[in-house]
N, C-alpha and C. Protein backbone atom coordinates (compact mmCIF):
# COMPACT_ATOMS: atom_id res chain seq x y z
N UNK A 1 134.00 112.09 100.25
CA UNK A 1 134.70 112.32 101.53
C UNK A 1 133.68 112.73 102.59
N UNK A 2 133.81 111.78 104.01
CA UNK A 2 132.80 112.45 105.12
C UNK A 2 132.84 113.92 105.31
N UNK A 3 131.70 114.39 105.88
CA UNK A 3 132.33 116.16 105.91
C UNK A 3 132.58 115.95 107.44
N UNK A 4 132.52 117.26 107.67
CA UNK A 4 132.91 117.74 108.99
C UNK A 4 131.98 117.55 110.04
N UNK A 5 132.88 116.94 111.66
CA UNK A 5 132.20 116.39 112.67
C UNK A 5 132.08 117.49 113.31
N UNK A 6 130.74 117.93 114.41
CA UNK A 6 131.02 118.93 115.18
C UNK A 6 130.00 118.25 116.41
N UNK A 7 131.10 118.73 117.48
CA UNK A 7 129.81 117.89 118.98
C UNK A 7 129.27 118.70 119.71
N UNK A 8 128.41 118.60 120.46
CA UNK A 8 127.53 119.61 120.84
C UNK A 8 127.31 118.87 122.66
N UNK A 9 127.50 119.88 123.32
CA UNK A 9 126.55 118.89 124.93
C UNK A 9 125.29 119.48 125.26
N UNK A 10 124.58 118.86 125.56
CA UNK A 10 123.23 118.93 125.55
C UNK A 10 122.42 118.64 127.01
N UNK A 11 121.76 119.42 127.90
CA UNK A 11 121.82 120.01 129.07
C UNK A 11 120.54 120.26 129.36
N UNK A 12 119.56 119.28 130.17
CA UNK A 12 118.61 119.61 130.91
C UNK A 12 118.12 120.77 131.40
N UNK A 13 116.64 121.48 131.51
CA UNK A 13 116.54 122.64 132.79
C UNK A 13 116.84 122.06 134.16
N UNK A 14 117.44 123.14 134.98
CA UNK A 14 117.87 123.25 136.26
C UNK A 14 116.26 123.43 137.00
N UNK A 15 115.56 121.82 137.59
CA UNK A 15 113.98 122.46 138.15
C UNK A 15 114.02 121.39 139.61
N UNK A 16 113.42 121.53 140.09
CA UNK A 16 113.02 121.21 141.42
C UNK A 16 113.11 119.60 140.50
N UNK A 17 113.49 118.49 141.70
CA UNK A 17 112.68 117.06 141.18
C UNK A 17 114.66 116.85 140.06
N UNK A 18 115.26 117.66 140.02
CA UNK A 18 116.91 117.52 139.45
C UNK A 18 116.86 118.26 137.62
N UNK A 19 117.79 117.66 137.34
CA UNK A 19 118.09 118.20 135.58
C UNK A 19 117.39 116.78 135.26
N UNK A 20 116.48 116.65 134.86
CA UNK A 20 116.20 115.36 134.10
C UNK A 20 115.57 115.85 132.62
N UNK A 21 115.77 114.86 131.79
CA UNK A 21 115.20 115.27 130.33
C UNK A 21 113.97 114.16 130.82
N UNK A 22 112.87 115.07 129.63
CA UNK A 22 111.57 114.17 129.89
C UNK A 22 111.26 113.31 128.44
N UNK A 23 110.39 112.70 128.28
CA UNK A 23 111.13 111.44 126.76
C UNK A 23 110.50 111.77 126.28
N UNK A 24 109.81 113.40 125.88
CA UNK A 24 109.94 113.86 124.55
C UNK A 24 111.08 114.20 123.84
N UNK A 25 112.10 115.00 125.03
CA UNK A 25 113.22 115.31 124.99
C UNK A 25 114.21 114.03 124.00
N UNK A 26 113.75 113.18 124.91
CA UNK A 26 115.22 111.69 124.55
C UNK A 26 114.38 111.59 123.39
N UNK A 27 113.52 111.53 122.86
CA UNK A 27 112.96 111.00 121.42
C UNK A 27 113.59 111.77 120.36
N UNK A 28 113.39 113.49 120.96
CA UNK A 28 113.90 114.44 120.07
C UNK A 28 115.34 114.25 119.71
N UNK A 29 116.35 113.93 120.98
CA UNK A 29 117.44 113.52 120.93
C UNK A 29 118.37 112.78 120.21
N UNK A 30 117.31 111.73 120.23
CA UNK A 30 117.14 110.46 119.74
C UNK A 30 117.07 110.54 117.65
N UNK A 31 116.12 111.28 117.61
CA UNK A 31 115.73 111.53 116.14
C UNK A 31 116.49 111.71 115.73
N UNK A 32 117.98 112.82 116.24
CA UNK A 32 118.74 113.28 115.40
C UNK A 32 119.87 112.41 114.63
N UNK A 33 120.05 111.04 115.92
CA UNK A 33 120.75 109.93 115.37
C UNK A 33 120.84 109.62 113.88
N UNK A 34 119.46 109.46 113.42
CA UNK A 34 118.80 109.31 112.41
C UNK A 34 120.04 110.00 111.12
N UNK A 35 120.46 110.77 111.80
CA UNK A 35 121.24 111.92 110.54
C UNK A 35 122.46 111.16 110.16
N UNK A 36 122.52 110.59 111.03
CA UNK A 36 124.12 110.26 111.39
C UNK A 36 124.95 110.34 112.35
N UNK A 37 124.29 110.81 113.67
CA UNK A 37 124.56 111.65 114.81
C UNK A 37 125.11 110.57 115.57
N UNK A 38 126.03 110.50 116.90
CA UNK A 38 126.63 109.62 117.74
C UNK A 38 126.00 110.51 119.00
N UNK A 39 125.86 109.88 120.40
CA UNK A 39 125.16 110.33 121.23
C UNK A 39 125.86 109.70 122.85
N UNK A 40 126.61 110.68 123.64
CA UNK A 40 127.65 109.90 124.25
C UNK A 40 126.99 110.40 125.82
N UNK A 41 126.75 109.78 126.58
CA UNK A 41 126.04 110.01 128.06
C UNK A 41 127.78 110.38 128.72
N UNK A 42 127.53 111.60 129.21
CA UNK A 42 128.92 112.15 130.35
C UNK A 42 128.64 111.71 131.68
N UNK A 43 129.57 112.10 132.80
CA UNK A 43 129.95 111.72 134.21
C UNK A 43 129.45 113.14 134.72
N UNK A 44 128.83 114.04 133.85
CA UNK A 44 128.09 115.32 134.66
C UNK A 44 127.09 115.81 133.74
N UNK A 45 126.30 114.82 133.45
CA UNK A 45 125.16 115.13 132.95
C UNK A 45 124.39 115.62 132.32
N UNK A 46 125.54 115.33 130.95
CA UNK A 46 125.18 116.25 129.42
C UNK A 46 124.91 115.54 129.20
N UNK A 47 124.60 115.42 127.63
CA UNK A 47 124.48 114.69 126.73
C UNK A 47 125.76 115.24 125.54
N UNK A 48 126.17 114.14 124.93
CA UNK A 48 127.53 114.76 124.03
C UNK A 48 126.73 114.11 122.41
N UNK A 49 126.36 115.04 121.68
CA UNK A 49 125.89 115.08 120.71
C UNK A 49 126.67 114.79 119.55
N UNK A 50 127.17 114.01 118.59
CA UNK A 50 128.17 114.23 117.25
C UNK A 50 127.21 114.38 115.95
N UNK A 51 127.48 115.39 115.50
CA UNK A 51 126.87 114.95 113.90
C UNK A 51 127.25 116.18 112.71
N UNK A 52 126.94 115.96 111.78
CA UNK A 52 127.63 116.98 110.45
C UNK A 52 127.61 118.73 110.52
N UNK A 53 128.44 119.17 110.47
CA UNK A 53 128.92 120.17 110.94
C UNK A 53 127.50 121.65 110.19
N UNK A 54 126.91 120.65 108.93
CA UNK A 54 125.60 121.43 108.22
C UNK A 54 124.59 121.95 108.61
N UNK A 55 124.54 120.38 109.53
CA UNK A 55 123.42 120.45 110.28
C UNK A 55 123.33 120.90 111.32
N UNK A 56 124.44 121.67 112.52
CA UNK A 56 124.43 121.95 113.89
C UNK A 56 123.31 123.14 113.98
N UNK A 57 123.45 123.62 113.34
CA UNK A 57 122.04 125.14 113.41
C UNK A 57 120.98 124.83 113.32
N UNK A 58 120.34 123.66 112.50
CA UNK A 58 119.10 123.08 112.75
C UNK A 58 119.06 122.24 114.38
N UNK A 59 120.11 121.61 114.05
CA UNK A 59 119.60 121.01 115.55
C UNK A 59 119.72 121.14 116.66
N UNK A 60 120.82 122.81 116.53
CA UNK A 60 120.77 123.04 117.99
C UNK A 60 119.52 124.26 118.44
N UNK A 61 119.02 125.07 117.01
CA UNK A 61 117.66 125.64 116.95
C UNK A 61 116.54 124.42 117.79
N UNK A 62 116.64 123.14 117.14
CA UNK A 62 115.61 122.34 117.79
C UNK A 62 115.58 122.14 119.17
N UNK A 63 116.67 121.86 119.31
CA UNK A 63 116.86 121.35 121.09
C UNK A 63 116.48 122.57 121.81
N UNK A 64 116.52 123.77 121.71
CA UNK A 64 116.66 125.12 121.91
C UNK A 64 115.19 124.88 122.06
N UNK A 65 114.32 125.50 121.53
CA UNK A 65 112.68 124.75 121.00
C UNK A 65 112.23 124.14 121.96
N UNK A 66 112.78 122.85 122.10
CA UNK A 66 112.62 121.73 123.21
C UNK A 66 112.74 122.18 124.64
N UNK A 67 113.38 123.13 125.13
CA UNK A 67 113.82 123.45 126.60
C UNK A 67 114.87 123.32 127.07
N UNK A 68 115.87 123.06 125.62
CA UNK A 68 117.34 121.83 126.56
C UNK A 68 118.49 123.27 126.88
N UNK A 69 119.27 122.76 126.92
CA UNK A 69 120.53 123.59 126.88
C UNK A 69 121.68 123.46 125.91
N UNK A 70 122.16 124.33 125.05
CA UNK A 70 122.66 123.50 124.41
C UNK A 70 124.37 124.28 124.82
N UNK A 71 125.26 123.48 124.66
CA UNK A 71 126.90 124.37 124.89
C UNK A 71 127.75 123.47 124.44
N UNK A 72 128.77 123.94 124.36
CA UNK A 72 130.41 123.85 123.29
C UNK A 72 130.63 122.65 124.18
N UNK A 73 130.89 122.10 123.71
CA UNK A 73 131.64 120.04 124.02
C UNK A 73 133.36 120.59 124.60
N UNK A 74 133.70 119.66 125.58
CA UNK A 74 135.02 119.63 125.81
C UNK A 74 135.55 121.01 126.47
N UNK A 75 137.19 121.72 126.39
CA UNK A 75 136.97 122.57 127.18
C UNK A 75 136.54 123.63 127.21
N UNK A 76 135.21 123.42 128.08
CA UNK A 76 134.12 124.68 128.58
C UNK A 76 133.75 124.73 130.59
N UNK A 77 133.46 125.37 130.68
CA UNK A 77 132.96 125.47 132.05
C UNK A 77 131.38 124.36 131.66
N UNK A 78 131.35 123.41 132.02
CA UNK A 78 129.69 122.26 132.46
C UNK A 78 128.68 123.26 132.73
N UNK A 79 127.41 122.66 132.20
CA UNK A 79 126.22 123.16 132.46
C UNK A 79 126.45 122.77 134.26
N UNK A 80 125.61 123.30 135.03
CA UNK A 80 125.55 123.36 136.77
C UNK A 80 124.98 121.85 136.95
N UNK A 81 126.03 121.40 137.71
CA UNK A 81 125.29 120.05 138.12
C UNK A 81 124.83 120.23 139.48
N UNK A 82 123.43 119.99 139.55
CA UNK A 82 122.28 120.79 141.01
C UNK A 82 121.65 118.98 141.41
N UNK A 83 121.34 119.52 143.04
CA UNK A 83 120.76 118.81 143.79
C UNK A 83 119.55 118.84 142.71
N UNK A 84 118.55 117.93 143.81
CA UNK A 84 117.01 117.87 143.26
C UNK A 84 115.99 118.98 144.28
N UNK A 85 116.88 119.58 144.67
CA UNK A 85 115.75 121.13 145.20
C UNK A 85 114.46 120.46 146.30
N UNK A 86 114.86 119.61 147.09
CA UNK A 86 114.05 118.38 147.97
C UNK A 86 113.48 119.75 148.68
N UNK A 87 114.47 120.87 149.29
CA UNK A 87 114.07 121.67 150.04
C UNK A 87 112.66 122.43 150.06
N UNK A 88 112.53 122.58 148.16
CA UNK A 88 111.85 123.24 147.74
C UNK A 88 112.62 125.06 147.19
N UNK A 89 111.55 125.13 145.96
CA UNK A 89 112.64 125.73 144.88
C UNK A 89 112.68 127.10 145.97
N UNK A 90 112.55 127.82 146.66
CA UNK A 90 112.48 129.36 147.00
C UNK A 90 113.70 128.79 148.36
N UNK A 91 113.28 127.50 149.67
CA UNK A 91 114.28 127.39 150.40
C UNK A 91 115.87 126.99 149.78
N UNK A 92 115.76 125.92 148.66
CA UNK A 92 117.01 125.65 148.15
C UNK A 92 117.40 126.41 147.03
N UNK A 93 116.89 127.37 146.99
CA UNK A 93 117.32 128.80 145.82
C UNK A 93 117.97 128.38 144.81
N UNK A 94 116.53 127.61 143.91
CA UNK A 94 116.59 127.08 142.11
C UNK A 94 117.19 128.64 141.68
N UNK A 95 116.23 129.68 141.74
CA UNK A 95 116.65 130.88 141.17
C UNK A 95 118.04 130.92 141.49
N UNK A 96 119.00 131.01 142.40
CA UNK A 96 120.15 131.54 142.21
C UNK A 96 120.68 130.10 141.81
N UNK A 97 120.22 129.00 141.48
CA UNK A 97 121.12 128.50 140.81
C UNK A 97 121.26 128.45 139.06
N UNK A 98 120.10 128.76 138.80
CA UNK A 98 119.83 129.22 137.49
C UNK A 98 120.39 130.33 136.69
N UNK A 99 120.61 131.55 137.85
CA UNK A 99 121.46 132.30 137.44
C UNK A 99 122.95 132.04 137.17
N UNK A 100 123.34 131.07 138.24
CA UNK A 100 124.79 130.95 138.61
C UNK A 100 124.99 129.83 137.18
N UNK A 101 124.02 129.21 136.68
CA UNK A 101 124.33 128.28 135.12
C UNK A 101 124.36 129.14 134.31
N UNK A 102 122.71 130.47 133.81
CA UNK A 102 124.02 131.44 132.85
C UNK A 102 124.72 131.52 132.94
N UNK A 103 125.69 132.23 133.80
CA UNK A 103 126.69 133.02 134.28
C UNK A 103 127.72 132.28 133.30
N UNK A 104 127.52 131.05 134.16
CA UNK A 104 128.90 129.95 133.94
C UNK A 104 128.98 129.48 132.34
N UNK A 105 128.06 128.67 132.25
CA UNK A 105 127.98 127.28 131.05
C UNK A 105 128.50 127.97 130.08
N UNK A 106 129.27 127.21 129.51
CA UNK A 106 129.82 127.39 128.16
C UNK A 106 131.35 127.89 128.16
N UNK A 107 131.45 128.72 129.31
CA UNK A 107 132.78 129.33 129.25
C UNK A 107 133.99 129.00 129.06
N UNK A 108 134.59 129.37 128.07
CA UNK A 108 135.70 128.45 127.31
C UNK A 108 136.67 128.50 129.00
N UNK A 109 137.76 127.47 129.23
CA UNK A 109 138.12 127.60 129.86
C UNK A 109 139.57 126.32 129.83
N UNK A 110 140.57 126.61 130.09
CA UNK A 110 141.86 125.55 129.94
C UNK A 110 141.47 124.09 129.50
N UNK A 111 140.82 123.43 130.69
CA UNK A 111 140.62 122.04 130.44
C UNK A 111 138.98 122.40 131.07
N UNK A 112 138.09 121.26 131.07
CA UNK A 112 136.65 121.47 131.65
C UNK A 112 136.69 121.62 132.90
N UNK A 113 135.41 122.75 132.97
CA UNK A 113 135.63 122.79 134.57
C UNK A 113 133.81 122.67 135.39
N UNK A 114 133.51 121.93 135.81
CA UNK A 114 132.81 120.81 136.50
C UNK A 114 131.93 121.99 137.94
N UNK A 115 131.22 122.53 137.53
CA UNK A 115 130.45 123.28 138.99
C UNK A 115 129.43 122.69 139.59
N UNK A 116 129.32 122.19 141.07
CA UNK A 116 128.26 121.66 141.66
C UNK A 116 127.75 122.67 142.71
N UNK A 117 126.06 122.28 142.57
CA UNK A 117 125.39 122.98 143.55
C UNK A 117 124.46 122.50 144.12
N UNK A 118 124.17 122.52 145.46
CA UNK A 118 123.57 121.76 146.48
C UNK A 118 122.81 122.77 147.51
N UNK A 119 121.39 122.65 147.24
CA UNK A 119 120.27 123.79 148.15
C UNK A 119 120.68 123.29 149.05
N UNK A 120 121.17 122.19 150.43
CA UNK A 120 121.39 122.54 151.52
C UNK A 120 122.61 121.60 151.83
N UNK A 121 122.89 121.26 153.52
CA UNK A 121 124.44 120.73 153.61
C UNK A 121 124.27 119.46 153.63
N UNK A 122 123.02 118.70 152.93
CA UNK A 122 122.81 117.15 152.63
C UNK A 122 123.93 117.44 151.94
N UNK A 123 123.70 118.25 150.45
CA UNK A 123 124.84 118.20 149.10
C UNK A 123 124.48 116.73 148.08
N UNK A 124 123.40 116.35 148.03
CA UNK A 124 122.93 114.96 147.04
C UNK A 124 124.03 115.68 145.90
N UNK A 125 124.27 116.88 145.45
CA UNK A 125 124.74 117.04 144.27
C UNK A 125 126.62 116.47 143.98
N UNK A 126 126.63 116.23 145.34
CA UNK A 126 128.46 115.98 146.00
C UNK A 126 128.93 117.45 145.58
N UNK A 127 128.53 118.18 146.14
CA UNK A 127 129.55 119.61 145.39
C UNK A 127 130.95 119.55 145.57
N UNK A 128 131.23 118.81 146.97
CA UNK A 128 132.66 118.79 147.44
C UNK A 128 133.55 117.83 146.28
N UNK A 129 132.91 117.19 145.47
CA UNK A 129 133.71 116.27 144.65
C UNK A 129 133.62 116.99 143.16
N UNK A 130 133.38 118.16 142.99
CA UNK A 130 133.41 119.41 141.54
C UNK A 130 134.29 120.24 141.97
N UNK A 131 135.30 120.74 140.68
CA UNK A 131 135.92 121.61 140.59
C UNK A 131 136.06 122.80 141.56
N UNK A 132 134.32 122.92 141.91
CA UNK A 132 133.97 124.70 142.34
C UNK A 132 132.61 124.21 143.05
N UNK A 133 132.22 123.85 144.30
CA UNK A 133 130.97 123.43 144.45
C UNK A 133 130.84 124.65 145.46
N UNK A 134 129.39 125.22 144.97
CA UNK A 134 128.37 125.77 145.90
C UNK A 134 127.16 125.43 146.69
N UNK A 135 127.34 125.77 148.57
CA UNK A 135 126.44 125.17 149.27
C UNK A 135 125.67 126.04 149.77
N UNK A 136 124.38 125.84 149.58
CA UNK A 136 123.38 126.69 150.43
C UNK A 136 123.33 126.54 151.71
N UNK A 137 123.82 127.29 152.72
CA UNK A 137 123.46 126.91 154.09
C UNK A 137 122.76 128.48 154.73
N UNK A 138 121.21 127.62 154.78
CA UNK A 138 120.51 129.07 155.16
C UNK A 138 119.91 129.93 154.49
N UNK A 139 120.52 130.75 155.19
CA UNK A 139 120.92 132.16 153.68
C UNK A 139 121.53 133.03 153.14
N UNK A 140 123.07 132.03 153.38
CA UNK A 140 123.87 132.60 152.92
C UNK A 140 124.01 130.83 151.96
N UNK A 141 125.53 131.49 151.17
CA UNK A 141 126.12 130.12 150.04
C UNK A 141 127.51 130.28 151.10
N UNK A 142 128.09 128.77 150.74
CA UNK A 142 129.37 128.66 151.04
C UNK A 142 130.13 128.37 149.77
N UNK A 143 131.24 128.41 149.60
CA UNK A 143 132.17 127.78 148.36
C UNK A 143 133.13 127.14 148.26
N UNK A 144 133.42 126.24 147.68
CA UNK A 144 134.83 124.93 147.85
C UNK A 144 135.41 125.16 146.63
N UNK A 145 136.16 124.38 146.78
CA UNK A 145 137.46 124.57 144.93
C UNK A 145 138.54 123.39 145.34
N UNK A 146 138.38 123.11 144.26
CA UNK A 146 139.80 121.62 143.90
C UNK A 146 139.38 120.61 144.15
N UNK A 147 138.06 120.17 144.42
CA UNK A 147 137.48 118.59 144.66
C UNK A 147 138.22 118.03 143.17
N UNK A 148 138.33 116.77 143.35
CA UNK A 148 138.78 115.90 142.40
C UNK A 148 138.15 114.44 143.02
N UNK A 149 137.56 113.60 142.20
CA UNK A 149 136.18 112.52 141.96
C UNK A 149 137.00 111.06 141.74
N UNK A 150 138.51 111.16 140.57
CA UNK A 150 138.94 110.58 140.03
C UNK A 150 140.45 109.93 140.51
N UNK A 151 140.68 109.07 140.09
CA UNK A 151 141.66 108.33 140.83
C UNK A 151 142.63 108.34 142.32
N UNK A 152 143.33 108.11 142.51
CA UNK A 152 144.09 107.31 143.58
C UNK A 152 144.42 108.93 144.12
N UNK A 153 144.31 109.77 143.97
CA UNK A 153 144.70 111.16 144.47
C UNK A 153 143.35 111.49 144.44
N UNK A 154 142.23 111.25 144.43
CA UNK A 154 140.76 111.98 144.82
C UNK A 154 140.33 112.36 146.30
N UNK A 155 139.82 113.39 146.06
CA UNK A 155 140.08 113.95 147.46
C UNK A 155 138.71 115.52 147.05
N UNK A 156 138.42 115.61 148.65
CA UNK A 156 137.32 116.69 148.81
C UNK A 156 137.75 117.99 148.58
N UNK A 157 136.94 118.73 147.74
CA UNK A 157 137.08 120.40 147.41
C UNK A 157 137.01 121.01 148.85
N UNK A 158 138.22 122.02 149.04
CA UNK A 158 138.35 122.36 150.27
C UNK A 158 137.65 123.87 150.50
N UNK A 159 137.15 124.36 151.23
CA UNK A 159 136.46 125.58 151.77
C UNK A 159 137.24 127.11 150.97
N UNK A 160 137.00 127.89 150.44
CA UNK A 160 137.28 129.12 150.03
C UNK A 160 136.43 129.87 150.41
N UNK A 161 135.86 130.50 150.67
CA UNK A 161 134.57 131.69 151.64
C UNK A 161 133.22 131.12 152.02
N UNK A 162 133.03 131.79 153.32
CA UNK A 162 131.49 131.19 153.68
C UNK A 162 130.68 132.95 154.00
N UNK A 163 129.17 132.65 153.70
CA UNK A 163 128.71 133.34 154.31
C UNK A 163 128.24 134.11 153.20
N UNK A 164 128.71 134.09 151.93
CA UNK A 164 128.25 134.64 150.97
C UNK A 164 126.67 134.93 150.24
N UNK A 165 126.01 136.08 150.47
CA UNK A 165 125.10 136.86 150.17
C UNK A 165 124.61 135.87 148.59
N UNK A 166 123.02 135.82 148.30
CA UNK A 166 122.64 135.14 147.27
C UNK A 166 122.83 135.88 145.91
N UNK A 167 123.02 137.57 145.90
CA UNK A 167 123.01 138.04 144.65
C UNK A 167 124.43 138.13 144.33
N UNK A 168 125.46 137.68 145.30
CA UNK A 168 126.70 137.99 144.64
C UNK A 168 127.16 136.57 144.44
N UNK A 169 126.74 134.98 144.73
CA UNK A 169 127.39 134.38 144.35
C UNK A 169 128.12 133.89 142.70
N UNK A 170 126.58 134.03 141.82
CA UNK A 170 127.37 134.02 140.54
C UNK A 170 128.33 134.72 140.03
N UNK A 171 128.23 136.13 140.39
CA UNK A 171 129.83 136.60 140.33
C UNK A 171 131.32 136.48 140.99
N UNK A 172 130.96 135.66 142.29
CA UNK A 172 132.08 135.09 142.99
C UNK A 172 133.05 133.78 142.03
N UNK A 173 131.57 132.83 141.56
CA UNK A 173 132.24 131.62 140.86
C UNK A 173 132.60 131.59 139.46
N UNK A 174 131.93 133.04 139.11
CA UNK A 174 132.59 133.79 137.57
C UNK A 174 134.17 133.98 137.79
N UNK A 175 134.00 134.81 139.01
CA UNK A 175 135.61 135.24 139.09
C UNK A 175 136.16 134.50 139.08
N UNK A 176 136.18 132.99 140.15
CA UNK A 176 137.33 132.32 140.17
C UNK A 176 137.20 131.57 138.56
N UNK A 177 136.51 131.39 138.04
CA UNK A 177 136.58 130.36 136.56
C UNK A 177 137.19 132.02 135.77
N UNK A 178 137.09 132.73 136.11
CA UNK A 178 138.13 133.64 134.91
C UNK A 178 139.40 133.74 135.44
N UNK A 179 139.65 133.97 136.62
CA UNK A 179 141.15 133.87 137.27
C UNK A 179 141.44 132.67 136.97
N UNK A 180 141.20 131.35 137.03
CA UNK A 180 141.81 130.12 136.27
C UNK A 180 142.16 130.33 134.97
N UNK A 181 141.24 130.90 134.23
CA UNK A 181 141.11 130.52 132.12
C UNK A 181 142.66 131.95 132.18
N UNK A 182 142.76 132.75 132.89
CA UNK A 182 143.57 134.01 132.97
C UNK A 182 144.64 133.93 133.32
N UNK A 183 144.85 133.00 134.26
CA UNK A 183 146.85 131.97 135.02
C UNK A 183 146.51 130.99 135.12
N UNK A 184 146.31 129.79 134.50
CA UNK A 184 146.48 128.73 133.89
C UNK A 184 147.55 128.45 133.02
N UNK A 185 148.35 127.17 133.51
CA UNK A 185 149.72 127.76 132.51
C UNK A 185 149.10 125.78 131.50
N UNK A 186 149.04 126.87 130.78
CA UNK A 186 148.64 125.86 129.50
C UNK A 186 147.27 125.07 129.58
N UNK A 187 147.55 123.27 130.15
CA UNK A 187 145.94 122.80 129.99
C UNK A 187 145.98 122.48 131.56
N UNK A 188 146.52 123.38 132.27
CA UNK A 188 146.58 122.91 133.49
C UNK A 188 145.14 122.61 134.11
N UNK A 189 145.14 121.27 134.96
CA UNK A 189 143.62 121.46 135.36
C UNK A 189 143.62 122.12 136.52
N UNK A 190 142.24 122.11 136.63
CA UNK A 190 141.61 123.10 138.01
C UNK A 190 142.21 122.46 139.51
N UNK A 191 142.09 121.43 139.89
CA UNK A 191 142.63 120.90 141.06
C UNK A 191 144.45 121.57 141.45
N UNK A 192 145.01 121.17 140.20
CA UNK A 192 146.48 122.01 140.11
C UNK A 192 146.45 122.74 140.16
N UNK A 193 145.68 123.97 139.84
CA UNK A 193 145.65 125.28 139.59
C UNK A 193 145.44 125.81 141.12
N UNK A 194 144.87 125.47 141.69
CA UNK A 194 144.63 125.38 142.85
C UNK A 194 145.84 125.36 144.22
N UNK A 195 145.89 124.16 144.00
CA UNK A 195 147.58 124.23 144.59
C UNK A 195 148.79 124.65 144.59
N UNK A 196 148.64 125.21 143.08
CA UNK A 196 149.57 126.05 142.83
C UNK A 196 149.73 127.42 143.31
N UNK A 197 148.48 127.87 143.02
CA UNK A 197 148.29 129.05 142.87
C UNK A 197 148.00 129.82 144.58
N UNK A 198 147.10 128.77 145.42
CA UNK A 198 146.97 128.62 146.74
C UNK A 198 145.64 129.44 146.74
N UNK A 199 144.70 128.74 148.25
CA UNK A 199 143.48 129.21 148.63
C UNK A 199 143.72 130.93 148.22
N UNK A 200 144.55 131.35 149.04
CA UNK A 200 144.85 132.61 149.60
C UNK A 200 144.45 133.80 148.22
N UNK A 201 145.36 133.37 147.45
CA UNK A 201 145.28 133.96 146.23
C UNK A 201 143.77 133.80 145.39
N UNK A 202 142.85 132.54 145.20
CA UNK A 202 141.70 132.69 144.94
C UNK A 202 140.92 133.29 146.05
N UNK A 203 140.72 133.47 146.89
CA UNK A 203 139.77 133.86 148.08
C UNK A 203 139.97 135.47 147.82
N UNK A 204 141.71 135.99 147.45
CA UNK A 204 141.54 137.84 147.25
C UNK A 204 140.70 137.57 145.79
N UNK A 205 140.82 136.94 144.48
CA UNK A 205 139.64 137.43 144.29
C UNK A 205 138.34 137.04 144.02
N UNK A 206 138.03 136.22 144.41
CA UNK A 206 136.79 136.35 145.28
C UNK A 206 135.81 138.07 146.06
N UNK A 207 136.88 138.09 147.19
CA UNK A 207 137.07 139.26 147.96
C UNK A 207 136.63 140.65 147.09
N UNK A 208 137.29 140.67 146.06
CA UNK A 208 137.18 141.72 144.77
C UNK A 208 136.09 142.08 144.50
N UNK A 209 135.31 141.00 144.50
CA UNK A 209 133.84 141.28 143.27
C UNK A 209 133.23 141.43 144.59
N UNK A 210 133.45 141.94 146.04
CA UNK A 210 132.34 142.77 146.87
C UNK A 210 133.16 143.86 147.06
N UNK A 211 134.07 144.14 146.89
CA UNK A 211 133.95 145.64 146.86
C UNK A 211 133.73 146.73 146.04
């Protein structure tokens, strides 16, 4: 009897120049096929890993090793999908976006939830078309919520606070991804949750985590 499948997503560093894996990386990637592994390219820039449930500790030790990222497949909060830092890493503030991917990645959450971030108001990253996109303008961040990318109802993530200070944003976009995973009624997605629930009500807390 086959044993047990377990998938893994697999997640570039956040560096100036975008998230790209370099082809030691894809070789390493690549090797694990070898096991038995299936290897599925996403629409936000994981990698979706499958292979025997024995082996996940060796190979997520390896990738680990390698520089990658490794986090829970399906519903989780996405590794940060980031511009390419054109600005340069200190004007388009790599550091606070690096922080704002701890913060986030992995976080179990209703259905997946999709964060974009963009060092200035070009936005190469489309933040307005993610769940939760953050924009650098300046030096402050701005923040959107409810973009949706996908079919005949797709439509731009609309404005929730501007002006926001660089050390408090990862706790701003913590809050709202825990106020979702917290009144979410079932697998509701984020765009619904949204409308339901209304700007007003995410923006108080927001509001919260500065006072």
């Amino acid at each position: 009897m086959e044993g047990e499948r377990v998938k893994i997503a697999v997640s570039p560093a956040i560096q100036v120049g975008g998230s790209l894996f370099t082809p030691e990386q894809f070789a390493l990637i690549g090797s694990l096929a070898d096991g038995g592994a299936s290897i599925e390219m996403t629409p936000f820039g994981q990698l979706y890993v499958e292979t025997a449930a024995e082996r996940l500790d060796d190979i997520r030790s390896a990738l680990q090793r390698a520089g990658l990222q490794v986090l829970p497949a399906g519903f989780a909060a996405k590794g940060l999908i980031a511009c390419n830092f054109c600005k340069g890493a200190e004007d388009a503030g790599l550091e606070i976006a690096r922080e704002l991917n701890r913060r986030i990645a992995g976080l179990a959450t209703p259905t997946p939830v999709k964060v974009g971030y963009a060092g200035c108001a070009l936005g190469t990253s489309e933040p307005l078309l993610k769940d939760i996109g953050v924009v650098k303008m300046r030096d402050t961040f701005d923040i959107y919520v409810g973009g949706e990318p996908k079919g005949l109802k797709a439509s731009l993530a609309q404005p929730l606070v501007s002006g926001i200070e660089a050390e408090r944003v990862a706790s701003a976009v913590r809050a709202i991804i825990d106020y979702y995973t917290a009144n979410a009624k079932g697998k509701e997605k984020f765009r619904k949750f949204v409308d339901r629930v209304s700007l007003d009500a995410i923006r108080e807390k927001v509001r919260e985590v500065f006072q």
